[in-house]
C-alpha atoms as a PDB file:
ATOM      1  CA  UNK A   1      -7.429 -27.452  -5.123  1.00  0.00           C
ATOM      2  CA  UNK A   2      -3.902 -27.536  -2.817  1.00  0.00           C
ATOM      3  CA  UNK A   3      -3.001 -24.535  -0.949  1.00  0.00           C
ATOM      4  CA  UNK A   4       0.266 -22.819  -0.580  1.00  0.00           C
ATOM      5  CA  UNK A   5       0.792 -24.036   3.536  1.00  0.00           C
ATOM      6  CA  UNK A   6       2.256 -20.262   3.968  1.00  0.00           C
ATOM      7  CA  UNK A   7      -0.383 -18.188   2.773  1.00  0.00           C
ATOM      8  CA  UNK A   8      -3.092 -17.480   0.371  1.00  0.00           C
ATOM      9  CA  UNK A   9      -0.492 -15.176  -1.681  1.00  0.00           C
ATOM     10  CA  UNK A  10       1.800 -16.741  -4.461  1.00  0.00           C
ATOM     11  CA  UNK A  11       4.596 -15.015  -7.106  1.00  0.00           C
ATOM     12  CA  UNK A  12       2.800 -16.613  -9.554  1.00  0.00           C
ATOM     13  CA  UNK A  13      -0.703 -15.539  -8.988  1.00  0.00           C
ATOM     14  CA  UNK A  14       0.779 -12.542 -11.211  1.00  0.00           C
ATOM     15  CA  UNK A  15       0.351 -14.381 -13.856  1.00  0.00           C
ATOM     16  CA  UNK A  16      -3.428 -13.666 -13.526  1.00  0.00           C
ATOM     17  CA  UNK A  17      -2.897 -10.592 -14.717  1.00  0.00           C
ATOM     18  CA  UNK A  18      -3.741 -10.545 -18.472  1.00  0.00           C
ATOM     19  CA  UNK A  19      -7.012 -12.575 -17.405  1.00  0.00           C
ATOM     20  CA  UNK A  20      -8.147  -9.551 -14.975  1.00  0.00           C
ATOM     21  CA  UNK A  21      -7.217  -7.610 -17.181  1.00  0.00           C
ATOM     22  CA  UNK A  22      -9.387  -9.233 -20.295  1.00  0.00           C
ATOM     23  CA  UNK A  23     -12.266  -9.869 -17.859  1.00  0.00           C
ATOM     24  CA  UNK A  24     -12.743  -6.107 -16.950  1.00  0.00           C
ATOM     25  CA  UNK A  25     -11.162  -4.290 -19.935  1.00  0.00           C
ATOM     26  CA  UNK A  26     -12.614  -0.818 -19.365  1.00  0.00           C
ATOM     27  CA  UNK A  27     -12.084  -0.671 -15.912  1.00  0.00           C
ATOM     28  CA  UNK A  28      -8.343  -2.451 -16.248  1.00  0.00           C
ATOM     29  CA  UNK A  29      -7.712   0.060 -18.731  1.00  0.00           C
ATOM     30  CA  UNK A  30      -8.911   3.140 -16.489  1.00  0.00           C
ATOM     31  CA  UNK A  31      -6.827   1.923 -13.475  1.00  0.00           C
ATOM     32  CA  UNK A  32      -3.630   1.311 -15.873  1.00  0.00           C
ATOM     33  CA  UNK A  33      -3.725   5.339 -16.784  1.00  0.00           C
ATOM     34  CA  UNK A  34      -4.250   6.211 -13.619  1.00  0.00           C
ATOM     35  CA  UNK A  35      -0.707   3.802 -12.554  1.00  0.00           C
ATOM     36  CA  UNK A  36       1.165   4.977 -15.288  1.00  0.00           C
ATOM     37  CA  UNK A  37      -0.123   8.478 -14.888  1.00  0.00           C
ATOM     38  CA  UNK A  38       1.024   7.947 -10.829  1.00  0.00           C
ATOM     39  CA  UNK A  39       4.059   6.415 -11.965  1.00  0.00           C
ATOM     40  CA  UNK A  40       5.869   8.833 -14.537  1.00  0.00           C
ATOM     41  CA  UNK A  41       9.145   9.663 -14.294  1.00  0.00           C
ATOM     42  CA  UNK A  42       9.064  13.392 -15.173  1.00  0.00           C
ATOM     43  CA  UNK A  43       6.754  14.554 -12.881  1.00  0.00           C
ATOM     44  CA  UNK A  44       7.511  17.203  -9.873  1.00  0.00           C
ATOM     45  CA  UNK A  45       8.550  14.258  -7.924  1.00  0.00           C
ATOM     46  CA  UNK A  46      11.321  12.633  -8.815  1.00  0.00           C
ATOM     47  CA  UNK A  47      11.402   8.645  -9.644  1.00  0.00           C
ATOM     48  CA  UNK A  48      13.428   7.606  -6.191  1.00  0.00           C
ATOM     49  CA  UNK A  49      10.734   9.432  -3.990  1.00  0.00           C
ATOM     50  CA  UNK A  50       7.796   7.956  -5.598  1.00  0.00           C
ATOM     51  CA  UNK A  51       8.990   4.591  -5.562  1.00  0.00           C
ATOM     52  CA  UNK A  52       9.508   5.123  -1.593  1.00  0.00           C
ATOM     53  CA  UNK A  53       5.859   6.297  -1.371  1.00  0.00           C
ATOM     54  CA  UNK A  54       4.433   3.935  -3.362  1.00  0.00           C
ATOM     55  CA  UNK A  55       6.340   1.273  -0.750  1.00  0.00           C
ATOM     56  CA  UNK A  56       4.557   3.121   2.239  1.00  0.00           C
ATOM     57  CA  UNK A  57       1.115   2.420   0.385  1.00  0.00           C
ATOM     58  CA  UNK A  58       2.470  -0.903  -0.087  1.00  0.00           C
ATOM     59  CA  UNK A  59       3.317  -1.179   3.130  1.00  0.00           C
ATOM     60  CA  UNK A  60       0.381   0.323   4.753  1.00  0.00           C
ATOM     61  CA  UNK A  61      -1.689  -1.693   2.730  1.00  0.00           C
ATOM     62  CA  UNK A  62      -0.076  -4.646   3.391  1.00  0.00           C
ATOM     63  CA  UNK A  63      -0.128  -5.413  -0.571  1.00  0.00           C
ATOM     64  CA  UNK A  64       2.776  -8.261  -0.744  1.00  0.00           C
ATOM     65  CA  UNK A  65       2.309  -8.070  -4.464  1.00  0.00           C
ATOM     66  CA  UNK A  66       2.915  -4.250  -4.172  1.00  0.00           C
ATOM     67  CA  UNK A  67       6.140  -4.458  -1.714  1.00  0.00           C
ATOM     68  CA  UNK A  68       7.846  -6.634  -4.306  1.00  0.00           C
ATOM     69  CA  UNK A  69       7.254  -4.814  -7.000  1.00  0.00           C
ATOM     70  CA  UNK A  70       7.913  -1.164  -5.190  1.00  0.00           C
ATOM     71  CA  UNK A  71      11.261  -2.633  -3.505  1.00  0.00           C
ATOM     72  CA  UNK A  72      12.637  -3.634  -7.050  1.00  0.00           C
ATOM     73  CA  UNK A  73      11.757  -0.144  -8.523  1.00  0.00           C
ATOM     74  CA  UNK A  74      12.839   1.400  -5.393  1.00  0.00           C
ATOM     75  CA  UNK A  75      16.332  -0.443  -5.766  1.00  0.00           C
ATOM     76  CA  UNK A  76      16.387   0.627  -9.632  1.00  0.00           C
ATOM     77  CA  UNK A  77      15.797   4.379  -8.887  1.00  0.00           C
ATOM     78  CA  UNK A  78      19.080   4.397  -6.790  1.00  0.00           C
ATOM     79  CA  UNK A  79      17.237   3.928  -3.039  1.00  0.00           C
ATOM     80  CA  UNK A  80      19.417   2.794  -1.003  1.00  0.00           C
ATOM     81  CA  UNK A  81      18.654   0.464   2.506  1.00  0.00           C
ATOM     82  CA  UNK A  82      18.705   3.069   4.709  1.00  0.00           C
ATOM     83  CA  UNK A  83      16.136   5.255   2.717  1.00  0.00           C
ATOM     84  CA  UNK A  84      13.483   2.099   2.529  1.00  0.00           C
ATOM     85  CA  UNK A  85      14.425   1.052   6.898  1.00  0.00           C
ATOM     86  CA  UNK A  86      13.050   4.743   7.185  1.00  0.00           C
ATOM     87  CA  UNK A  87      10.190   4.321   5.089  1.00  0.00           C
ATOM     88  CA  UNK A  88       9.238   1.400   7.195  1.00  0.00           C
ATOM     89  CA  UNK A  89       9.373   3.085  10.305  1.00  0.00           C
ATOM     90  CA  UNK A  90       7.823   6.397   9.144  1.00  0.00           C
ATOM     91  CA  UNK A  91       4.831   4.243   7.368  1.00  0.00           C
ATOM     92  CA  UNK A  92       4.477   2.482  11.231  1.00  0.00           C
ATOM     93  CA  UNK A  93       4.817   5.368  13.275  1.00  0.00           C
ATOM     94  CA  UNK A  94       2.179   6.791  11.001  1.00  0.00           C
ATOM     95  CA  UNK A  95      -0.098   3.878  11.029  1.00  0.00           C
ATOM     96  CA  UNK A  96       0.259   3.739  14.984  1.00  0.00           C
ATOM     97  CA  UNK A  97      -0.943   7.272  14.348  1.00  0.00           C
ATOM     98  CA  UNK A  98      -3.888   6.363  12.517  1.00  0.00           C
ATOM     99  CA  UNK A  99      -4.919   3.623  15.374  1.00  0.00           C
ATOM    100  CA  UNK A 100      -4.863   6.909  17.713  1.00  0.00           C
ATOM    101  CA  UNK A 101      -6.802   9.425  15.512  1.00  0.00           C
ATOM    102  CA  UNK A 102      -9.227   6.603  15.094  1.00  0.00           C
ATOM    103  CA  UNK A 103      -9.471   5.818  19.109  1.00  0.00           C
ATOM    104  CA  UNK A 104     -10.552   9.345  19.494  1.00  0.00           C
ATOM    105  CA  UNK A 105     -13.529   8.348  17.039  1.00  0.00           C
ATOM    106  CA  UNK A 106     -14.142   5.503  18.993  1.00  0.00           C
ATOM    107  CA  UNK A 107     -13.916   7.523  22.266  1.00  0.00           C
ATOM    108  CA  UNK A 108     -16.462  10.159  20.840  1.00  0.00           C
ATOM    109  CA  UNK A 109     -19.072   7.533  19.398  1.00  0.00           C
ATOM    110  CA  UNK A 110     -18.947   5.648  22.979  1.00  0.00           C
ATOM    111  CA  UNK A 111     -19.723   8.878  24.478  1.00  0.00           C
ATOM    112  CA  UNK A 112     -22.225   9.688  22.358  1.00  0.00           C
ATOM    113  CA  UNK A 113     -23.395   5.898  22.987  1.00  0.00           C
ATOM    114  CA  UNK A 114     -24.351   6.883  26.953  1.00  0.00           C
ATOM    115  CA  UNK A 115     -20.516   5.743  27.955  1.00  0.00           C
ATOM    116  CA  UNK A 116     -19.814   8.838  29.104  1.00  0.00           C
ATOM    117  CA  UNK A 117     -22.340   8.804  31.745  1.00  0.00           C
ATOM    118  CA  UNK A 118     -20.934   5.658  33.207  1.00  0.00           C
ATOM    119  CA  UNK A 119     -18.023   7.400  35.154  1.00  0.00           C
END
């Protein structure tokens, strides 16, 4: 079996789909409601601002799949450059924020551990 030299990740791995989908009907079919219910156009939010969440899952999740997808609806929803740059930095400022809230767990579990008797 070759490789792709740049990664595990290919466009055409997409093309899987259908076969996921046939191998796991019930479940395939449970997650597509749920997408399509996430991804209506005349909910509360409008169209633009979903696409530019569902590109800070994307991108939080690190879903290359997702990203292109997202940044093509994005673009087709009338968001422009600007809007997605902030989306990246918001999604990293709030993943650097993550790494903190989740140091304070790890600060409180060392303690807990008998760290905070070695000071």
């Amino acid at each position: 079996m070759s490789r792709n030299k740049t990664g595990y990740q290919r466009p055409e791995d997409m093309g899987k789909a259908k076969d996921l989908i046939s191998l796991a009907s019930t479940e395939a079919q449970a997650f597509l409601a749920l997408k399509k219910a996430a991804e209506r156009p005349d909910g509360a939010i409008p169209e633009k601002y979903r696409e530019l969440i569902s590109m800070a899952v994307a991108l939080t999740t690190q879903c290359a799949y997702c990203i292109d997808t997202h940044s093509k609806n994005a673009l087709s929803t009338g968001a422009t450059r600007e809007e997605l740059a902030e989306v990246v930095f918001i999604t990293a400022a709030l993943r650097a924020g993550a790494a903190v809230a989740h140091g304070l767990l790890a600060l409180r579990l060392f303690d807990e551990a008998g760290g905070a008797n070695l000071d």
